[in-house]
Protein backbone atom coordinates (compact mmCIF):
# COMPACT_ATOMS: atom_id res chain seq x y z
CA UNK A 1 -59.01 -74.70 48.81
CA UNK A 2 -57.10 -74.70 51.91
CA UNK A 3 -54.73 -77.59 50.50
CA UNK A 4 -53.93 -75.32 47.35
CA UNK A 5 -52.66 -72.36 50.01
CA UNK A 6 -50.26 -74.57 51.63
CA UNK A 7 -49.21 -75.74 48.07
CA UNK A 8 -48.27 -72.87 47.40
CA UNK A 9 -46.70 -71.10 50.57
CA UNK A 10 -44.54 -74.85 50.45
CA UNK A 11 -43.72 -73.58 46.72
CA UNK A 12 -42.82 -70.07 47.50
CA UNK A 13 -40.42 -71.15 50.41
CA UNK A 14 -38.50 -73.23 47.95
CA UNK A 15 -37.72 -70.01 45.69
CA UNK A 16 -35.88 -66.83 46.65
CA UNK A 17 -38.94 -65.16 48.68
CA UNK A 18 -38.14 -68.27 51.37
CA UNK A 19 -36.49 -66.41 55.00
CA UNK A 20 -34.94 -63.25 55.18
CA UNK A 21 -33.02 -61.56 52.63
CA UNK A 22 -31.30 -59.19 55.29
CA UNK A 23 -29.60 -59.98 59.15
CA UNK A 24 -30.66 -57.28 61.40
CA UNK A 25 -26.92 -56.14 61.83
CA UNK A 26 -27.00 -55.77 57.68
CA UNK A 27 -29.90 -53.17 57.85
CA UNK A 28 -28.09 -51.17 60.75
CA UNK A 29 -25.28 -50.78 58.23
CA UNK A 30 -27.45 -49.81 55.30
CA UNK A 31 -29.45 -47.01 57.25
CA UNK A 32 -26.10 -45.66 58.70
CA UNK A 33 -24.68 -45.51 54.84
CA UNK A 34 -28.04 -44.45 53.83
CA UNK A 35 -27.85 -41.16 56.80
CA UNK A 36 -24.30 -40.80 56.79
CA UNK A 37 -23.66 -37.35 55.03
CA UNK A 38 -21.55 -37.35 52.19
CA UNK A 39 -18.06 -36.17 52.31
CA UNK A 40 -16.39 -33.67 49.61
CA UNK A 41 -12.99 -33.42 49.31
CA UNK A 42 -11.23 -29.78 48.57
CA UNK A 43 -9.34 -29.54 45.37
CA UNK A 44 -5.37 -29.31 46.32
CA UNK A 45 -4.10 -26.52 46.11
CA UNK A 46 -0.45 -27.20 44.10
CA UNK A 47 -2.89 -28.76 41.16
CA UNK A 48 -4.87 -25.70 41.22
CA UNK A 49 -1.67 -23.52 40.82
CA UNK A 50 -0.32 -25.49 37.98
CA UNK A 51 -3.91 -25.10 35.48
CA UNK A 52 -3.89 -21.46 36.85
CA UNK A 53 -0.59 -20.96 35.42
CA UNK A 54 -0.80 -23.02 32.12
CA UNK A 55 -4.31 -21.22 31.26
CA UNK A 56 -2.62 -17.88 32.04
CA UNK A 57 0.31 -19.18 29.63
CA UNK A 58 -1.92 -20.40 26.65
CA UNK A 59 -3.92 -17.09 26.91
CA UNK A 60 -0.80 -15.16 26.55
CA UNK A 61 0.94 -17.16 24.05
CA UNK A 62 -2.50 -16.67 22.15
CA UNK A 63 -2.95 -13.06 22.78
CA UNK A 64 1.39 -12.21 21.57
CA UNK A 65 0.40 -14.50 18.23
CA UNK A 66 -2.64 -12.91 17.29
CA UNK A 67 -0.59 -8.89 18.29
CA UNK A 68 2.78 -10.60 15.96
CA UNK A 69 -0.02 -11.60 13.12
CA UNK A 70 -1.20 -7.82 13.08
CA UNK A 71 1.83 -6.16 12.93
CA UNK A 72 2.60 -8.38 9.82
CA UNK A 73 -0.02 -7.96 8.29
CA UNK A 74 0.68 -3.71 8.78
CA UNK A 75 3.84 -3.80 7.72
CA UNK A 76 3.62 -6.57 4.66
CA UNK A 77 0.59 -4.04 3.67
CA UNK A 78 0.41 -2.31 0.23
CA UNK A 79 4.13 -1.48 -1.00
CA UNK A 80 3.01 1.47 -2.84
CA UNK A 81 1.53 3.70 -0.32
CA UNK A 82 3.67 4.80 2.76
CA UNK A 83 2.08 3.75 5.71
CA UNK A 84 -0.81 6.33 7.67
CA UNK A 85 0.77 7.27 10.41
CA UNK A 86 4.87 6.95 9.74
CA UNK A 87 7.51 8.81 11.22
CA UNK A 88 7.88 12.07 8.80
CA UNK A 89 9.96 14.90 10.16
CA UNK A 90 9.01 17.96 7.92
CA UNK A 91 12.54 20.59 7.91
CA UNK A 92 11.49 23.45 9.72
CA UNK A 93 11.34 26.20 7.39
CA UNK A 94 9.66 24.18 4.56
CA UNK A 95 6.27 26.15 3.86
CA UNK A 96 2.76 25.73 6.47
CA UNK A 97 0.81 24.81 3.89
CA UNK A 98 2.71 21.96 3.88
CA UNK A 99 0.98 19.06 5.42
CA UNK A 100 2.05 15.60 6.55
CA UNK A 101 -1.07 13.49 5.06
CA UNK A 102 0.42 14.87 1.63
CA UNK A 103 3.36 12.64 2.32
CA UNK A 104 1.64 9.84 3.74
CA UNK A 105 -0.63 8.83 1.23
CA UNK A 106 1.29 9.40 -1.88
CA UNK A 107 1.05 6.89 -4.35
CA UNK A 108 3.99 5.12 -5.41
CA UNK A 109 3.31 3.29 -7.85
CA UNK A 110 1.91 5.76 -10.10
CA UNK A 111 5.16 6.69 -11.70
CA UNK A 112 5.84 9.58 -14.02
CA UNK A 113 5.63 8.75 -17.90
CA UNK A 114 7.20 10.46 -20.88
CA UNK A 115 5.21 12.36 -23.10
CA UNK A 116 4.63 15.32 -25.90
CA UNK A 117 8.29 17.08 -26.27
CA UNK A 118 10.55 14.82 -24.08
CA UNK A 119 8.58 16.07 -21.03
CA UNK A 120 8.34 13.80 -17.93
CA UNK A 121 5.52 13.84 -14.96
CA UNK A 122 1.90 12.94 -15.18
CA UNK A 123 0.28 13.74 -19.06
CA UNK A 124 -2.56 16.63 -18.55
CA UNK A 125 -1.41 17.76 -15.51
CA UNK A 126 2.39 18.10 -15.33
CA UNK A 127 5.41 17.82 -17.13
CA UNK A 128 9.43 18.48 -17.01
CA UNK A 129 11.46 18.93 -19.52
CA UNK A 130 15.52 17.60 -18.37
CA UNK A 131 14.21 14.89 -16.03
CA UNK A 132 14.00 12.12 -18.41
CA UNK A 133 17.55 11.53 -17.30
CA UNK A 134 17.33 12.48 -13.80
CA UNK A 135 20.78 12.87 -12.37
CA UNK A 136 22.70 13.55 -9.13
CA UNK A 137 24.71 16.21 -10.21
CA UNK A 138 22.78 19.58 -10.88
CA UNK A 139 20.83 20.48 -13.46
CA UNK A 140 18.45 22.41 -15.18
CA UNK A 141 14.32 21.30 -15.15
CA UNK A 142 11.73 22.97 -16.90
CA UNK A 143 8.14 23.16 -15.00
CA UNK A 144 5.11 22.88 -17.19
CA UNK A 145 1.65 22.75 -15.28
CA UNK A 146 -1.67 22.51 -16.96
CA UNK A 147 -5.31 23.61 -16.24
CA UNK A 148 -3.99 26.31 -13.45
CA UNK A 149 -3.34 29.83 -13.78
CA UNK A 150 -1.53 30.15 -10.05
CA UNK A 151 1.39 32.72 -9.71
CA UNK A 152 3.88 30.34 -7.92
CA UNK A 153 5.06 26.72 -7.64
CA UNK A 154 6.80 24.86 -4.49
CA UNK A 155 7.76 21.70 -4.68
CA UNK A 156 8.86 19.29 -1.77
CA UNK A 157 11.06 16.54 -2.34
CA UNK A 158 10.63 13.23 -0.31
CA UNK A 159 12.81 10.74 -0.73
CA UNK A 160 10.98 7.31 -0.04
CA UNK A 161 13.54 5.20 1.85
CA UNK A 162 15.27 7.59 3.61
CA UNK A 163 12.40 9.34 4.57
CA UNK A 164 14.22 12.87 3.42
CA UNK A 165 11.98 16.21 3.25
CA UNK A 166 13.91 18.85 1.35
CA UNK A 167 13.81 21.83 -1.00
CA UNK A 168 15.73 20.76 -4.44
CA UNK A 169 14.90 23.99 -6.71
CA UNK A 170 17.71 26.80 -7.19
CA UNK A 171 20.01 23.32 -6.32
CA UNK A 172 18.61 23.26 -2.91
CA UNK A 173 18.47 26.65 -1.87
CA UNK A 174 14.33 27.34 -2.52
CA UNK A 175 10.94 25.78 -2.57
CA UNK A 176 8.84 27.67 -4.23
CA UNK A 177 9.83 29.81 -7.38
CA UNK A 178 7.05 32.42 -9.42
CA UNK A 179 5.38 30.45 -12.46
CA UNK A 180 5.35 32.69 -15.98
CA UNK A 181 2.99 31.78 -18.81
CA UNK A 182 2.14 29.56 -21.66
CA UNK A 183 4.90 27.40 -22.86
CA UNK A 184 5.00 24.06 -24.46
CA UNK A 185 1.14 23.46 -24.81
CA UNK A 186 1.50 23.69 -21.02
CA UNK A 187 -0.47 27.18 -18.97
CA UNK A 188 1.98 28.33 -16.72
CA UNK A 189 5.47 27.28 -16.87
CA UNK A 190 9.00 27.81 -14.91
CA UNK A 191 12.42 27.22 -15.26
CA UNK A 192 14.79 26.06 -12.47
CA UNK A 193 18.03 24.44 -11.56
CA UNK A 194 17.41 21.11 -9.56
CA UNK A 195 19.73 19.23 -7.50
CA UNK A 196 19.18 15.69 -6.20
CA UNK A 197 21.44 14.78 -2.86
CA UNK A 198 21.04 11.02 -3.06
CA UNK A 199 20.04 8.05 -5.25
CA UNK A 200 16.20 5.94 -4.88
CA UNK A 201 12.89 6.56 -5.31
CA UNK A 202 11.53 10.13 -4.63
CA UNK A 203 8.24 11.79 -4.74
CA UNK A 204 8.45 15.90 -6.25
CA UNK A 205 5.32 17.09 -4.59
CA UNK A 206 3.79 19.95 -5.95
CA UNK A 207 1.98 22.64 -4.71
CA UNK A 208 0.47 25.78 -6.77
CA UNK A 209 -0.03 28.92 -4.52
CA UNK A 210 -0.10 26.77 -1.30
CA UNK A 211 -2.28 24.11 -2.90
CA UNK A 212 -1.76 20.67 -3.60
CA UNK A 213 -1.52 20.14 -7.10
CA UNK A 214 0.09 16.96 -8.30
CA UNK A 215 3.00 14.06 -7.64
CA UNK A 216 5.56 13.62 -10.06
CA UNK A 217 7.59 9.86 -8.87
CA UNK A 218 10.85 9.55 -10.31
CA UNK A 219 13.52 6.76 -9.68
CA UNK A 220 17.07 8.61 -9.54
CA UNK A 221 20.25 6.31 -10.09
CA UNK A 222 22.52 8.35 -11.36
């Protein structure tokens, strides 16, 4: 048995477990690395300026983009309805009852038809008789209104790109005028010289004893 121990402690010296792995001077070094505490260097400063700057750069280039992208979108909105909100400057003897939201959400595409007896406007509601060939020179319109029975009529012209508010009955000179009777099929009726300052698309809004009543949209070229 004892011959089979030195066999073996012979074999094991002749393999890597033979001596010591180590020098004495070699562990010293390991236990100082070992207890040494580890050092942690401080960003510098100039690199921390430049990200601070480029993030603050991206996040307003991002922030302007998204603002420009809005504002598009706003004004490439809906041609046919002037924008909630717009600049509308109302003259200032033109009626109280008058309201800028009446202005602001008219609809411009709905555009007056002809119908019955040469009449123009909006069928069943109203009509004019000398505005199928609207003209800048003055002449004579004939108001028809259905399913009312009010006393008087006013009607405020607003001229779409110019962004003009003005009286156009008595050439100008009025905005509202008294409403007779039956006439034409129509309930109340009134005649009235109309003049029209300037060419483009305009909006006759009507109102019927201070109420809003209808939106006659005419394009005037002549």
């Amino acid at each position: 048995m004892e011959n089979k121990l030195n066999e073996l402690k012979e074999a094991m010296d002749t393999t890597t477990h033979k001596g010591r792995h180590f020098t004495e001077f070699q562990k010293n070094k390991i236990r100082s690395a070992v207890h040494r505490p580890v050092e942690t260097k401080s960003p510098n400063p100039f690199m921390v300026f430049i990200m601070t700057t480029v993030a603050l750069c991206l996040i307003g280039f991002f922030v302007s983009t998204e603002m420009m992208v809005k504002k598009n979108e706003t004004n490439n909105g809906s041609p046919n309805i002037v924008q909630e909100g717009s600049a509308i400057i109302l003259p200032g003897d033109i009626p109280t009852f008058v309201q800028e939201s009446d202005l602001d959400t008219i609809n411009w595409d709905r555009k007056a038809t002809t119908f019955g007896m040469n009449m123009t406007g909006n069928e069943g509601k109203s009509g004019i008789i000398g505005a199928d060939m609207p003209s800048l020179n003055g002449q004579k319109w004939m108001w028809h209104l259905w399913d009312t029975d009010a006393s008087d009529l006013t009607v405020v012209a607003y001229q779409r790109d110019s962004g003009t508010v003005q009286p156009v009955l008595d050439n100008g000179e009025s905005w509202t005028i008294p409403l007779g009777g039956e006439n034409n099929g129509a309930d109340v009726h009134a005649p009235s010289s109309v003049t029209i300052p300037e060419r483009g698309e305009w909006a006759f809004v009507l109102y019927t004893d201070g109420e809003l009543f209808d939106v006659v949209v005419m394009e005037i070229d002549e």
